[in-house]
Protein backbone atom coordinates (compact mmCIF):
# COMPACT_ATOMS: atom_id res chain seq x y z
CA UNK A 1 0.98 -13.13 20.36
CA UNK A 2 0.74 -16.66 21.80
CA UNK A 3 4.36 -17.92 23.40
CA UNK A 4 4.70 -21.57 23.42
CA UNK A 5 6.21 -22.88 26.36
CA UNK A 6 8.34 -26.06 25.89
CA UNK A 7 10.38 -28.73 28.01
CA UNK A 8 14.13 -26.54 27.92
CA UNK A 9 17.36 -28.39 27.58
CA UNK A 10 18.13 -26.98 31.22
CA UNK A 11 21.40 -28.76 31.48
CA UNK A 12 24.22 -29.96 28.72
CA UNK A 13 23.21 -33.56 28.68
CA UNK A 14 19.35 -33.55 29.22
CA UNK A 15 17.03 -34.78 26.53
CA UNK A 16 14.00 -34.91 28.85
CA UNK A 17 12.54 -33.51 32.46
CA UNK A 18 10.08 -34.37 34.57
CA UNK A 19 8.02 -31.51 35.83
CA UNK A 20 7.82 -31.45 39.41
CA UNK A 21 5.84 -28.56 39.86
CA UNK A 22 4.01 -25.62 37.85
CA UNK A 23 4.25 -22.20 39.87
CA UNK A 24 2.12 -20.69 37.77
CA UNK A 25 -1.26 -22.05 37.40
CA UNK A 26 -3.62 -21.66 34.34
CA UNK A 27 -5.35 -18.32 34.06
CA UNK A 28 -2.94 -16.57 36.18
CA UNK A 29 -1.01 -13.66 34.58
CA UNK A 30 2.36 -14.37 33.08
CA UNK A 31 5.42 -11.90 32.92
CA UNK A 32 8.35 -12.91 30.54
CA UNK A 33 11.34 -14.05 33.23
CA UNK A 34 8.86 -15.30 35.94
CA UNK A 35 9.26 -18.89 37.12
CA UNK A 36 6.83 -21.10 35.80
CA UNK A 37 7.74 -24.49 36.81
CA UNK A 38 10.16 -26.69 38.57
CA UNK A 39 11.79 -29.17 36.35
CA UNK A 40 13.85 -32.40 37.54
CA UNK A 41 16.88 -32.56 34.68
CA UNK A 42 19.53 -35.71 34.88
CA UNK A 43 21.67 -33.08 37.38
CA UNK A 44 19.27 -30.77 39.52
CA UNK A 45 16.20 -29.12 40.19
CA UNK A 46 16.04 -26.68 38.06
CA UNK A 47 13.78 -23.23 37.06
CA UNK A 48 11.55 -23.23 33.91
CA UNK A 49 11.12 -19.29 33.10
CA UNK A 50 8.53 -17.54 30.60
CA UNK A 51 9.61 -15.84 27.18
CA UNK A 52 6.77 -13.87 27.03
CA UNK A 53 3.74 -12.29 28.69
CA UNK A 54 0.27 -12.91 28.97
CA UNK A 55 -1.74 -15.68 30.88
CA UNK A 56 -1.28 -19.14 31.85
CA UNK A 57 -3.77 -20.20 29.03
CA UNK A 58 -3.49 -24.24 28.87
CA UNK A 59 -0.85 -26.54 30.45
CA UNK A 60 -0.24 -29.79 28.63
CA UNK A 61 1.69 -31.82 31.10
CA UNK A 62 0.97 -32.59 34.60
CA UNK A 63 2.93 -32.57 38.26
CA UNK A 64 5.15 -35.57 37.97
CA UNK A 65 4.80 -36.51 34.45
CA UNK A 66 7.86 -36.28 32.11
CA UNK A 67 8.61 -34.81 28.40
CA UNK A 68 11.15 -34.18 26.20
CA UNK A 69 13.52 -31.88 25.25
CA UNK A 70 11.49 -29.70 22.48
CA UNK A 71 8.00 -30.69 23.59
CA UNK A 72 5.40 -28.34 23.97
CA UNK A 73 3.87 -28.09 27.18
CA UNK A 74 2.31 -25.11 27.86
CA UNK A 75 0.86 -22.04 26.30
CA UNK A 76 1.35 -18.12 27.17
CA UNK A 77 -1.41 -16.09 25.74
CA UNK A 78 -3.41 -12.90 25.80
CA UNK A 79 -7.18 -13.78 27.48
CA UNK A 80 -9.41 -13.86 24.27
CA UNK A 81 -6.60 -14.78 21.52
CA UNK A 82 -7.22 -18.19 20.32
CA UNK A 83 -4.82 -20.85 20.87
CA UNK A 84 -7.46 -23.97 19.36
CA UNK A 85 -4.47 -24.15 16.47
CA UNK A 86 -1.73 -24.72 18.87
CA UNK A 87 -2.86 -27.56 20.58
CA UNK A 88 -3.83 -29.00 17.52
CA UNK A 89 -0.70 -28.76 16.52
CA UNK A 90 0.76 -30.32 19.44
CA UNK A 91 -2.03 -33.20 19.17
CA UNK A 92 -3.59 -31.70 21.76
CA UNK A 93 -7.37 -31.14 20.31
CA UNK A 94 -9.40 -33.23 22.97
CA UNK A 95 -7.84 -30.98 25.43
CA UNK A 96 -8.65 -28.11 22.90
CA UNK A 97 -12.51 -29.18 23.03
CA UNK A 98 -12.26 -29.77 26.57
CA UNK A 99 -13.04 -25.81 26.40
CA UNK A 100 -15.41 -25.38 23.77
CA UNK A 101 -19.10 -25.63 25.12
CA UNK A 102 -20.02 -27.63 21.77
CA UNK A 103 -17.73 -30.66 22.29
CA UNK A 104 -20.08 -30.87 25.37
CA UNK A 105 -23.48 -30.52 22.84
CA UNK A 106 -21.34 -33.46 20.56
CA UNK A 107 -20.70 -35.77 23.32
CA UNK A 108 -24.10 -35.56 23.99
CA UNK A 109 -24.93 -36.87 21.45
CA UNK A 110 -23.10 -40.09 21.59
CA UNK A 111 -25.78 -41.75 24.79
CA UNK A 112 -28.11 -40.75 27.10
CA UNK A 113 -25.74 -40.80 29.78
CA UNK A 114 -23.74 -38.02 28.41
CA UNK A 115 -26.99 -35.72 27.58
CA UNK A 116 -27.83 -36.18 31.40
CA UNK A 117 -24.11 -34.87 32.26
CA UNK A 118 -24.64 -31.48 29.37
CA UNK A 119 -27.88 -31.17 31.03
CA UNK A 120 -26.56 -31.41 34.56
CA UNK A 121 -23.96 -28.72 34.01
CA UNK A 122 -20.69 -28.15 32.17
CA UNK A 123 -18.21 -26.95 35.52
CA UNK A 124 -18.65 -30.47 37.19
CA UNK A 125 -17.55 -32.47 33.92
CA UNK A 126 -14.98 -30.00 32.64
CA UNK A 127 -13.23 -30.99 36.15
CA UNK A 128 -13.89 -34.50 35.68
CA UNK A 129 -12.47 -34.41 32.14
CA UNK A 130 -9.33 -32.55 33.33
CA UNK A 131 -9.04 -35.45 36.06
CA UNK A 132 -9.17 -37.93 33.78
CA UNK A 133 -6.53 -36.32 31.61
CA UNK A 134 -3.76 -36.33 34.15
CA UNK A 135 -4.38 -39.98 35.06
CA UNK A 136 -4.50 -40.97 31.61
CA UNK A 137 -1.29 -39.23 30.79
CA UNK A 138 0.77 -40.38 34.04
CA UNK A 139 -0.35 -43.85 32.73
CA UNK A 140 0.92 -43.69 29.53
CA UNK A 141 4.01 -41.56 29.68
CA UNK A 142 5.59 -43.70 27.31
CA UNK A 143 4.00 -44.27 23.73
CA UNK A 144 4.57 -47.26 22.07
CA UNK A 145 2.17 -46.83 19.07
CA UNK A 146 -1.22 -47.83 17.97
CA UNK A 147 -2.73 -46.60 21.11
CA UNK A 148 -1.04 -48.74 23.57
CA UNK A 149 1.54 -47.45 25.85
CA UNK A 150 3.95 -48.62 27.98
CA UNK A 151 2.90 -52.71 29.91
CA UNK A 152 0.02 -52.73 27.07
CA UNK A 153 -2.14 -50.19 28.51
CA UNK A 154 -4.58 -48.25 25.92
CA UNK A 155 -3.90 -44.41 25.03
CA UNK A 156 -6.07 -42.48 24.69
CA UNK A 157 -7.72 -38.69 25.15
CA UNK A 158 -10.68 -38.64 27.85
CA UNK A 159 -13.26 -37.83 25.25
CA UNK A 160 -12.34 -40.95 23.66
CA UNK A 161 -12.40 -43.11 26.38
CA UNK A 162 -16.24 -41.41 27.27
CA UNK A 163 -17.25 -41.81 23.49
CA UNK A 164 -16.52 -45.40 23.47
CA UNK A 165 -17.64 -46.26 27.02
CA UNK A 166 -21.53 -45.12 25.77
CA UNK A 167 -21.25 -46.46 22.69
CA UNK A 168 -19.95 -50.01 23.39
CA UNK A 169 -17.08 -49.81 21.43
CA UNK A 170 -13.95 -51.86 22.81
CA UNK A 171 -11.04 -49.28 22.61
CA UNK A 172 -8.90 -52.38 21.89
CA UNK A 173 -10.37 -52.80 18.30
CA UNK A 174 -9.38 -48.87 17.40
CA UNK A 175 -6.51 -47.46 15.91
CA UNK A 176 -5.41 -44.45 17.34
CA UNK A 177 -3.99 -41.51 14.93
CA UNK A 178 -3.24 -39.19 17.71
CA UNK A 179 0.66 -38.55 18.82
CA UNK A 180 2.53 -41.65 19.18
CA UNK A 181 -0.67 -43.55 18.40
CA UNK A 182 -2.84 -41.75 21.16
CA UNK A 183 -6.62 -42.40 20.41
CA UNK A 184 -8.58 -39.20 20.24
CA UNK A 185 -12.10 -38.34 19.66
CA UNK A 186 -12.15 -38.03 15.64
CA UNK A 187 -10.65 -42.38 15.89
CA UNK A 188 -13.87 -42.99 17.94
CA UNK A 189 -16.14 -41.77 15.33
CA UNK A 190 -14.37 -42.97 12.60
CA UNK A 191 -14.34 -46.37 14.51
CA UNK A 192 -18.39 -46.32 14.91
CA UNK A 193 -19.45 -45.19 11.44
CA UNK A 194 -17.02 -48.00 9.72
CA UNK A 195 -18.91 -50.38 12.35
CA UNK A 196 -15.65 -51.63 14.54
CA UNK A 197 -17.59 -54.66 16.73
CA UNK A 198 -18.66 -53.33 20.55
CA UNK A 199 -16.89 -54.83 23.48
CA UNK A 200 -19.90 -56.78 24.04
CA UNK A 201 -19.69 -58.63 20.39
CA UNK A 202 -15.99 -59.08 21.00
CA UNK A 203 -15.27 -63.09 22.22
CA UNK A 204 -13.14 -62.79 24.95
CA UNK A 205 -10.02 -65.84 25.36
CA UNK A 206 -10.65 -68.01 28.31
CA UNK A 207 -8.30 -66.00 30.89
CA UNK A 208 -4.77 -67.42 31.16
CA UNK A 209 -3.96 -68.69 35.23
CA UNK A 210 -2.02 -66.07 36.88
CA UNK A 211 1.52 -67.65 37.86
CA UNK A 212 2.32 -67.26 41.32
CA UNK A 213 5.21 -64.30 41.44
CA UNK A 214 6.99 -62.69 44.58
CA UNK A 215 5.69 -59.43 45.79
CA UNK A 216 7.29 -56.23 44.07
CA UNK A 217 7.18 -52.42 44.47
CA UNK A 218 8.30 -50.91 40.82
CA UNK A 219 10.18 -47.92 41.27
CA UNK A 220 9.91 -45.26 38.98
CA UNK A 221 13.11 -43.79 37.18
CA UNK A 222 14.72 -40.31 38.22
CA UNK A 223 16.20 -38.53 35.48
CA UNK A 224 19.07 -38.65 37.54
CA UNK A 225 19.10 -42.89 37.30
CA UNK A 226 18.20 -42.95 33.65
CA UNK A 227 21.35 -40.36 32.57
CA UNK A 228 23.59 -42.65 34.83
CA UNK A 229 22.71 -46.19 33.10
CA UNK A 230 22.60 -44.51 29.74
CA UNK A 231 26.35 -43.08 30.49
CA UNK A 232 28.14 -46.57 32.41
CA UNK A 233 26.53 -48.33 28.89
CA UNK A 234 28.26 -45.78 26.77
CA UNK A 235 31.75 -46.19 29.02
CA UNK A 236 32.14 -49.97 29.98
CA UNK A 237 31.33 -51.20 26.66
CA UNK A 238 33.07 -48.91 24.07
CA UNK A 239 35.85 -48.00 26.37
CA UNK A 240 38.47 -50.40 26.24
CA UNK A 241 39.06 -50.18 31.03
CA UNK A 242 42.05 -51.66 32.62
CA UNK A 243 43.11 -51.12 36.01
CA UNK A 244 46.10 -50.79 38.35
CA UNK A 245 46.08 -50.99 42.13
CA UNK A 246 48.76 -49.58 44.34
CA UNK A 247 48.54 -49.65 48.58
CA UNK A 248 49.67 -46.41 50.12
CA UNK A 249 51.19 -45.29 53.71
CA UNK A 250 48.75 -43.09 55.28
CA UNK A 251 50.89 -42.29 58.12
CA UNK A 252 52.51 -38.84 57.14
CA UNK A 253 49.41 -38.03 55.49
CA UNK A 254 47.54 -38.77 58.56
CA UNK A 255 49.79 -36.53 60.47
CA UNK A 256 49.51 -33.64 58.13
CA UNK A 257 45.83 -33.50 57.66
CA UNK A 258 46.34 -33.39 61.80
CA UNK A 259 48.41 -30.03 61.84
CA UNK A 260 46.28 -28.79 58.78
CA UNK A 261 42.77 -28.85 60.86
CA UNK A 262 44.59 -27.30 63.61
CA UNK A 263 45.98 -24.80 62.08
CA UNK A 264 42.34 -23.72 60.56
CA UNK A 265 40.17 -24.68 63.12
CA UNK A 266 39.17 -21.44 64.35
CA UNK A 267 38.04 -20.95 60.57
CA UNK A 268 35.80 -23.67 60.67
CA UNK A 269 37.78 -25.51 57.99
CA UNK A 270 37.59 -29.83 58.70
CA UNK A 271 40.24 -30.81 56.44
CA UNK A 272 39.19 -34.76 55.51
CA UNK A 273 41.39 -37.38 53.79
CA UNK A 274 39.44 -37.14 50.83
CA UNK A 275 40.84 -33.64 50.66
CA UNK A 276 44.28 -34.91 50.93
CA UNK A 277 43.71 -37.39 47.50
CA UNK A 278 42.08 -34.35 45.52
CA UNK A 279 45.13 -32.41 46.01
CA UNK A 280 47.51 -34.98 45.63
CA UNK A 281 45.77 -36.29 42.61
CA UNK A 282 45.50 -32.34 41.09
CA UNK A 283 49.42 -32.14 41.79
CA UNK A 284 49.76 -35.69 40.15
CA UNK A 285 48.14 -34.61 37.01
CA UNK A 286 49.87 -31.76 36.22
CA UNK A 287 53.05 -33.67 36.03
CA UNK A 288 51.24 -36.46 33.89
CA UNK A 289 49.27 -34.60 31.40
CA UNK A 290 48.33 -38.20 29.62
CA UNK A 291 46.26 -39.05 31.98
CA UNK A 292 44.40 -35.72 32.35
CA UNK A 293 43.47 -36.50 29.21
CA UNK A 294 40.21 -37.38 26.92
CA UNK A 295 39.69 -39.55 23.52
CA UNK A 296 38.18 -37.70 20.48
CA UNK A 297 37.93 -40.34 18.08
CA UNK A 298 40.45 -38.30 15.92
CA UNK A 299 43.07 -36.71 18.52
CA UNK A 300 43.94 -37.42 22.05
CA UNK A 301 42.87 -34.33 23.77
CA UNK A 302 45.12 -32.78 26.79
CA UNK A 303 43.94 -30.26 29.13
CA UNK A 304 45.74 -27.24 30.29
CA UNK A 305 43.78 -26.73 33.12
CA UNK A 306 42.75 -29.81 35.91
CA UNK A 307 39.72 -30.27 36.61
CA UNK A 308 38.91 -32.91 39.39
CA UNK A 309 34.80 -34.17 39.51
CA UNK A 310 34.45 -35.16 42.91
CA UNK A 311 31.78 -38.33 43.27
CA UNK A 312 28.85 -37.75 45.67
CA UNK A 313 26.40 -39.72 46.46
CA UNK A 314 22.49 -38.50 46.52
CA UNK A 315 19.06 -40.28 46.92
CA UNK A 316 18.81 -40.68 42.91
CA UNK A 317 22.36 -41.71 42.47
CA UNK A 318 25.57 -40.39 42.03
CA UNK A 319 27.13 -36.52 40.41
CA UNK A 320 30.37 -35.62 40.40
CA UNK A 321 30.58 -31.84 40.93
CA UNK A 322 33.61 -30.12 40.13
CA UNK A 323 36.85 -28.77 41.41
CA UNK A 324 38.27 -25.99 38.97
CA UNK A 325 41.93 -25.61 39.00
CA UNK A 326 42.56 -28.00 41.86
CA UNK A 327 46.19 -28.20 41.21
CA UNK A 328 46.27 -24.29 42.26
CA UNK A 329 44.37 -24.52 45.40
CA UNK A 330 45.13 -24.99 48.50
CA UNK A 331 44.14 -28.16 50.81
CA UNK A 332 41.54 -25.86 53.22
CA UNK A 333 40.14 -24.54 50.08
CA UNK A 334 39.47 -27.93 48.57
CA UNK A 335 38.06 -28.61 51.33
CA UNK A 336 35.29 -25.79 51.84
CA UNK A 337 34.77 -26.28 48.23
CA UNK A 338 33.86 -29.45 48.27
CA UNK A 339 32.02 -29.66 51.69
CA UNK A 340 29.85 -26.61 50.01
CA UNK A 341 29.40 -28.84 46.78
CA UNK A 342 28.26 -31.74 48.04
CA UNK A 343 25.87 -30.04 50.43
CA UNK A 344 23.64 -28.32 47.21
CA UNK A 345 24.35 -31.36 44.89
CA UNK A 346 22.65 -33.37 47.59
CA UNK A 347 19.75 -30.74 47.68
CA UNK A 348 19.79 -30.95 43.85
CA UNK A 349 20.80 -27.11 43.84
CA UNK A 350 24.45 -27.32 41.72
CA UNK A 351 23.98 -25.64 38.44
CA UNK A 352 25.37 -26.80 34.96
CA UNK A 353 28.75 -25.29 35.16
CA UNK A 354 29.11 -27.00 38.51
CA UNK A 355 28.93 -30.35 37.77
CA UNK A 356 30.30 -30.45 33.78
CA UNK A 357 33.80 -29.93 32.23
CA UNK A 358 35.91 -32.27 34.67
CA UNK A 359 39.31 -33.73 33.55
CA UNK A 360 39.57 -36.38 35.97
CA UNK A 361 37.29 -38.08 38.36
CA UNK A 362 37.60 -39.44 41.78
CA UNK A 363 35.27 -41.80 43.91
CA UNK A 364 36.31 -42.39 47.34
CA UNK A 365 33.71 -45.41 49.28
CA UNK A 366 36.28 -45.32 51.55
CA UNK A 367 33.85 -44.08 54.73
CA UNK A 368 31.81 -46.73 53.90
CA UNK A 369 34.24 -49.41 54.89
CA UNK A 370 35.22 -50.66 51.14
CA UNK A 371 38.94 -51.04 50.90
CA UNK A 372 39.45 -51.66 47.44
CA UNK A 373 37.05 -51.48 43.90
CA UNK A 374 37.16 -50.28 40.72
CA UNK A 375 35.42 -47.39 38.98
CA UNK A 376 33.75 -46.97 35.85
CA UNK A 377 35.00 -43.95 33.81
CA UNK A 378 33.10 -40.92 33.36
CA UNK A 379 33.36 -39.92 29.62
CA UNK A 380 34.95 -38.37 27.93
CA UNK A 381 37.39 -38.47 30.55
CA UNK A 382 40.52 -40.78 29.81
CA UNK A 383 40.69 -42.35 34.24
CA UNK A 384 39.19 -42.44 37.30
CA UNK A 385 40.57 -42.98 40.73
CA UNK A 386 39.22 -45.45 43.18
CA UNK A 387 39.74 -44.81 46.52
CA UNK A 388 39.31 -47.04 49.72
CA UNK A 389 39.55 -47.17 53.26
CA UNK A 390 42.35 -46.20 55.33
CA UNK A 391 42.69 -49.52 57.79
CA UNK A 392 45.86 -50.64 60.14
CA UNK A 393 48.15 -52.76 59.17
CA UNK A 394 50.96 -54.84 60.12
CA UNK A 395 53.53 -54.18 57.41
CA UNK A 396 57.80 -54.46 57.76
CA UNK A 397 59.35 -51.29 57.58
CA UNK A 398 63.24 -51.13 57.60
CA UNK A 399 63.19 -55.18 58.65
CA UNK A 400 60.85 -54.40 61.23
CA UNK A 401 57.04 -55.73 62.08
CA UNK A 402 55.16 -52.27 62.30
CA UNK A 403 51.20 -51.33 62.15
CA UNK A 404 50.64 -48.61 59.93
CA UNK A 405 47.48 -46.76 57.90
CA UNK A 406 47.23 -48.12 54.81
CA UNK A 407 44.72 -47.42 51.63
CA UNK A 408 44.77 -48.88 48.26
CA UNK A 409 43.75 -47.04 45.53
CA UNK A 410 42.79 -48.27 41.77
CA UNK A 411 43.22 -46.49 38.56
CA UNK A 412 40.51 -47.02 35.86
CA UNK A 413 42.01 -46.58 32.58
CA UNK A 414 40.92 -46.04 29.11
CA UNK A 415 43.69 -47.51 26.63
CA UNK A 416 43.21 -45.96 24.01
CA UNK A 417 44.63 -42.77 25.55
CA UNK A 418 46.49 -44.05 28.70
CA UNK A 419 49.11 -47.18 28.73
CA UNK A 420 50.31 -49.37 31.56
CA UNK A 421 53.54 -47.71 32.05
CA UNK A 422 51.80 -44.42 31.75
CA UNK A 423 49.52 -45.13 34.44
CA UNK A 424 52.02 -46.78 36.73
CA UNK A 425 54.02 -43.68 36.99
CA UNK A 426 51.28 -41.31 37.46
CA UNK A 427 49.98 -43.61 40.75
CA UNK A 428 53.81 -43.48 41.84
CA UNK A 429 54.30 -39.81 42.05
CA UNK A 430 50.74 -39.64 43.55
CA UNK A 431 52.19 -42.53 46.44
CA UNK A 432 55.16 -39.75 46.81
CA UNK A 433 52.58 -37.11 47.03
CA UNK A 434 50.25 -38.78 50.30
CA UNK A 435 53.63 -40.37 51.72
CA UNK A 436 55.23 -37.47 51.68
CA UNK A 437 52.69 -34.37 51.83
CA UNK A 438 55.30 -31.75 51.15
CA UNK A 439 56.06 -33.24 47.68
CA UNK A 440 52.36 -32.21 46.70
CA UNK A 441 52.63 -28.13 47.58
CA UNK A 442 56.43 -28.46 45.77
């Protein structure tokens, strides 16, 4: 029995993938739990596997091109079972008489041009035809209806596109009736035998003068990029942000994280400052349960456990994997946590689990010179933590002129869950935690 293969929800908040690669290739044999493709989801690289066994019978999206969660895009089948209903069913029947020897004898039909290419031999424009396919689709990745996809260009099937190239027909005059207004071979002749005008017949407007534009490279979307802009517009518009700065002395932290990376350095363990803020945050939260916190809409959720997503920065953007528990680790095993987090989220390697279910969020720009921002908040968490550079500073301490290490540090808040006063005293025992390290183990 056939097995449709479709585009898996490989991670909690995808709704579509972009196949980077198929590992299996048509016609080669299929085992139920073997790899089949690579998929990109809004998180990772992930592993497409089989749910059945057979062969690799017809793929119906290409390297690079995207889907959606639920679409079908490939079929598992035994050799000689027949699978022509399937892609019908998935609008796929020009690919469907892609295979069939009499599409070729039809097509034939349609001009002298395409008898010469039956005549010639079937191998050469089978390969053509699947050629043609893949552009078309990577084109048109994006229906928009009545066989125009996305900047205006024409949908449709490369039978179509053949059938109206020998017959004169100007796809722009057809109405396409194939998935989200895809023109297909059955529009075509539909189009001729209710006598649509050729492209020839068609009076063409005197061409517009092109306005003179700056050069520009368009960038395609990651799924990464997409998921990021679709989450900030669900967070700085419904979420009601304010923020609160504080500036804190570095100086006993400083000299802690010192003794900490000597005390593990024949373990390999490079304690950073970042480390320092996880664990003072994780120690902060557990004494201010508010702000480890989320809105429901009908309750204001509080978490037993804290769960600290740790911003990192990749090529597509930005994920936050996660620290479980941080406010019952230790500070050197933050720290190998997070240097071995950051290392496979920037090879696109974390898995689901790895990178969902935080409490609390914390993005430090803070190596990249930045001494103070703010932070959008990740939802449905209730804050965030901004966290900038340590610099020097001349500051009075006990009536005296002193330089010091100082970093300031902002608190994104959402107010429905978390009030001024609220956050105020949650960044003041985190100041007592950095300024004086031994409050945080306590």
């Amino acid at each position: 029995m056939a097995t449709k293969v479709y585009m898996e929800a490989l991670s909690p908040t995808m709704e579509e993938g972009r196949l980077i690669s198929w590992l299996k290739k048509e016609g080669e044999a299929v085992a139920e739990g073997d790899v089949l493709a690579e998929v990109e989801t809004d998180k990772a690289t992930m592993e497409l596997v089989a749910r059945g066994s057979g062969v690799m019978r017809k793929q119906l999206l290409g390297d690079g091109e995207t889907a959606n969660v639920g679409t079908l895009i490939a079929v598992v089948a035994a050799e000689d079972e027949d699978i022509s209903g399937i892609l019908q069913e998935a609008g796929g029947a020009d690919q469907a008489a892609e295979e069939a020897p009499a599409e070729e004898q039809q097509v034939a039909k349609a001009g002298e041009a395409g008898a010469a290419v039956a005549a010639s031999g079937q191998t050469e424009a089978h390969q053509a035809q699947r050629s043609t396919a893949r552009e078309a689709a990577a084109e048109t990745a994006t229906p928009t209806g009545d066989g125009v996809g996305g900047e205006g260009r024409l949908r449709a099937s490369p039978v179509a596109r053949r059938l109206a190239a020998e017959s004169g027909l100007d796809l722009g005059e057809v109405r396409g009736t194939g998935p989200g207004g895809r023109i297909i071979k059955r529009d075509i002749e539909a189009a001729l035998e209710g006598g649509v005008p050729a492209a020839a017949e068609v009076e063409a407007p005197a061409p517009a003068a092109a306005p003179v534009a700056a050069e520009y490279n368009d960038v395609p979307l990651s799924q990464m990029r997409k998921t990021i802009a679709k989450r900030l517009t669900q967070s700085i518009g419904p979420i009601p942000h304010f923020f609160l700065t504080i500036e804190v002395d570095m100086a006993e932290a400083m000299t802690f994280r010192q003794k900490l990376n000597e005390r593990f350095a024949s373990e390999g363990v490079k304690v950073s400052p970042n480390d320092l803020v996880i664990k003072a945050v994780a120690a902060a939260l557990r004494k201010h349960p508010w702000v480890n916190s989320s809105w429901t809409g009908e309750a204001i959720r509080q978490y037993d456990a804290v769960h600290i997503g740790v911003a990192v920065a990749v090529d597509e953007g930005l994920i936050t994997p996660i620290i479980r528990n941080a406010d019952r680790k230790g500070i050197a095993e933050i720290a190998s946590e997070v240097k071995e987090l950051a290392g496979r989220a920037r090879e696109k390697k974390l898995l689901p689990e790895e990178y969902t279910g935080g409490t609390f969020s914390i993005s430090n720009l803070g190596m990249f010179g930045i001494t103070e921002f703010t932070a959008v908040i990740n939802p449905p968490e209730a804050a965030i933590l901004a966290v900038g550079a340590i610099e020097e500073k001349v500051v009075v301490v006990d009536g005296q002129m002193v330089i010091r290490p100082r970093m300031r540090v902002t608190l994104s808040c959402d107010h429905r869950v978390v009030d001024g006063a609220t956050g105020a005293k949650f960044l003041e025992t985190l100041r007592q935690n950095l300024e004086e390290p031994m409050m945080m183990l306590a």
